[in-house]
Protein backbone atom coordinates (compact mmCIF):
# COMPACT_ATOMS: atom_id res chain seq x y z
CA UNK A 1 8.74 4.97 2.61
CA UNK A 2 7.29 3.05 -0.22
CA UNK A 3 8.62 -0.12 -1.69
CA UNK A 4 7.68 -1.10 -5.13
CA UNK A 5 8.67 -4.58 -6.00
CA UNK A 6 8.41 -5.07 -9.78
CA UNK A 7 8.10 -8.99 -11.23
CA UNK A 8 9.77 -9.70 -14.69
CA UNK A 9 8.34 -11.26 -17.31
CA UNK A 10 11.14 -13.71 -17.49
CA UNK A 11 13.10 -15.34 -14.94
CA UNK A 12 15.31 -11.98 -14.41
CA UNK A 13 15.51 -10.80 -11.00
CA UNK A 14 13.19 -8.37 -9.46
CA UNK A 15 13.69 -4.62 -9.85
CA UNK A 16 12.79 -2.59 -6.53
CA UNK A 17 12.27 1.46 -6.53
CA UNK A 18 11.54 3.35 -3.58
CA UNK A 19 10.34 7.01 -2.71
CA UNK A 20 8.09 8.88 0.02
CA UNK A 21 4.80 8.12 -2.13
CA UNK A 22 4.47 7.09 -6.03
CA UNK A 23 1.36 8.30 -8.43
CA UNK A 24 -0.19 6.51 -11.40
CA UNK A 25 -0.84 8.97 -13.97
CA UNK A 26 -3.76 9.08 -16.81
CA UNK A 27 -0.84 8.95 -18.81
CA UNK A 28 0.02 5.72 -18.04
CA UNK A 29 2.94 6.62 -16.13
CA UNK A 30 4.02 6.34 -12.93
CA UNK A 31 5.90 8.86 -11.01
CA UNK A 32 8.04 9.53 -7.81
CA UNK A 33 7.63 12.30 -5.42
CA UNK A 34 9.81 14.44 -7.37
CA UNK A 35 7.22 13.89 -10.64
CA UNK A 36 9.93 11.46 -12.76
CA UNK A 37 8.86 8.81 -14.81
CA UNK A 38 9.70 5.26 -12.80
CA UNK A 39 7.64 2.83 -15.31
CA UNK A 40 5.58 3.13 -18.10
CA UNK A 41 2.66 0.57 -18.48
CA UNK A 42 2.49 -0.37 -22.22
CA UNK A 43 0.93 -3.59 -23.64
CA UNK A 44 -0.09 -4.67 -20.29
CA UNK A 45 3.17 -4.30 -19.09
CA UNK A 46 5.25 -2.23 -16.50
CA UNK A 47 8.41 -1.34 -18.60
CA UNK A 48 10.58 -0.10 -15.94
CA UNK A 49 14.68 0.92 -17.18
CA UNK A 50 13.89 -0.85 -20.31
CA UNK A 51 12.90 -3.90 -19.31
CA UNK A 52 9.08 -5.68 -19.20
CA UNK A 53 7.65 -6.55 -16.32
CA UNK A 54 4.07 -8.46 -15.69
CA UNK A 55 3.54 -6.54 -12.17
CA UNK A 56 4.26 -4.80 -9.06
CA UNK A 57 3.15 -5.09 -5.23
CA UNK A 58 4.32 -3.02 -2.24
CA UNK A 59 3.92 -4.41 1.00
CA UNK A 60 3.22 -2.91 4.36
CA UNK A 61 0.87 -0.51 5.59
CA UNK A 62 -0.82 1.22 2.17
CA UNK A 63 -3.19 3.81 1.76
CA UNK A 64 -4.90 4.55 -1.65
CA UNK A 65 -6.20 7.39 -2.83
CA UNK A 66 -7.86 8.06 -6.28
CA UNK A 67 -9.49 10.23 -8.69
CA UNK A 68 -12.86 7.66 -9.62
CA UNK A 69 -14.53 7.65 -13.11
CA UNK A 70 -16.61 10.37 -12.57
CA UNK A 71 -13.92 12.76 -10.70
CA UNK A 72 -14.34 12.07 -7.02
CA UNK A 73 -11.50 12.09 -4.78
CA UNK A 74 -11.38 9.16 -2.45
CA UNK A 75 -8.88 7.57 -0.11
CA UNK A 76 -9.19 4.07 1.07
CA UNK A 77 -7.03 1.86 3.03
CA UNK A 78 -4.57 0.40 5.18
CA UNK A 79 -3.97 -2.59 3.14
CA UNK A 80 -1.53 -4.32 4.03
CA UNK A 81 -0.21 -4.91 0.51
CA UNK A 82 -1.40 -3.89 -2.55
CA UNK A 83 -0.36 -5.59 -6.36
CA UNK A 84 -0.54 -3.79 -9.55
CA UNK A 85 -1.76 -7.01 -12.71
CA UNK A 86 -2.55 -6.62 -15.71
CA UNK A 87 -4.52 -2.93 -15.13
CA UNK A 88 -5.91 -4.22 -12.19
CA UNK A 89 -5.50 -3.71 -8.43
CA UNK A 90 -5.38 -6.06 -5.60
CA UNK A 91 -5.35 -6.35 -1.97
CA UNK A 92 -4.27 -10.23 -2.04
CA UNK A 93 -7.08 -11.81 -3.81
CA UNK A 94 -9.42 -8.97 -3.60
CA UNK A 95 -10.25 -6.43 -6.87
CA UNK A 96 -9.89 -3.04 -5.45
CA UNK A 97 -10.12 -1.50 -9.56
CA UNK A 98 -8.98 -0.97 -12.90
CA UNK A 99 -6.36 1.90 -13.85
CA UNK A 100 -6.19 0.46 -17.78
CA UNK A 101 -7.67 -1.96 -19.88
CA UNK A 102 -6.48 -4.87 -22.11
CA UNK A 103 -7.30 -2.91 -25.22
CA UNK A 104 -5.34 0.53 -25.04
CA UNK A 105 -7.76 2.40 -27.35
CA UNK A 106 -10.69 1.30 -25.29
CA UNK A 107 -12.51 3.95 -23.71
CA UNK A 108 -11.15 4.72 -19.84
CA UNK A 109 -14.85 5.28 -18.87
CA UNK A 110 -15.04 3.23 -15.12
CA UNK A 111 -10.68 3.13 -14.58
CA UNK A 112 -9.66 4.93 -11.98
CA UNK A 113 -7.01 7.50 -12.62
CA UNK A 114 -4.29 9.85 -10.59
CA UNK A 115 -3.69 6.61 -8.34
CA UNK A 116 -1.57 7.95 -5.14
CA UNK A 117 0.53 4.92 -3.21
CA UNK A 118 1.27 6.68 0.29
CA UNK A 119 2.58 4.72 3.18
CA UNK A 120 1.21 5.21 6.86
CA UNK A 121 1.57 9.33 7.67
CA UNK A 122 2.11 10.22 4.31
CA UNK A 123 -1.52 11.13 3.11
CA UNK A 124 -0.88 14.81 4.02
CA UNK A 125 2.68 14.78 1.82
CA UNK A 126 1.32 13.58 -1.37
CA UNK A 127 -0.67 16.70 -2.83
């Protein structure tokens, strides 16, 4: 099980979703296992049941896998928590990639895309 722990932009409490794996999409979505919209990232923010939020982190054991830039599949991981900023991915301090940029009509050339959070024994669920 995944836990997705979404910070607001203001001092509102946090929102927490969970489901069996969760999926970025080129779209600028991101999904649940049964493909429904959980949060839309707009403006450099996760709007998630109408409300803005600056980020979200799931903690535990968390295996990535992504389609790159130039279409290869790769899966990478355990981390033991992974945070969602601003288009960017961490692993605590460390810049994993991009899955947007600052300026929405930018080109996506070098983002990774179809980002897959799966938690331990779930990277054969999550086609």
């Amino acid at each position: 099980m995944i836990i997705l722990t979404f910070r607001p932009l203001r001092g509102e409490s946090r929102t927490i979703v969970r489901g069996a794996f969760f999926r970025i999409c080129a779209d600028r979505t991101l999904r649940g296992p049964d493909n429904t919209v959980t949060a839309t990232y707009t403006n450099g923010l996760w709007q998630v049941r109408q409300r803005p939020h600056r980020s979200f982190e799931c903690e535990g054991e968390v295996y990535l896998r992504v389609t790159e830039s130039d279409g290869r599949h790769v899966s990478a991981g355990p981390y033991q928590s992974v945070r969602f900023s601003q288009g960017i991915i961490f692993s605590g301090e460390v810049r994993l990639g991009a899955h947007a940029s600052a300026d929405e009509s930018a080109p996506t050339a070098g983002l990774l895309q179809n980002i897959t959070l799966l938690a331990a024994g779930g990277l054969s669920r999550a086609a």
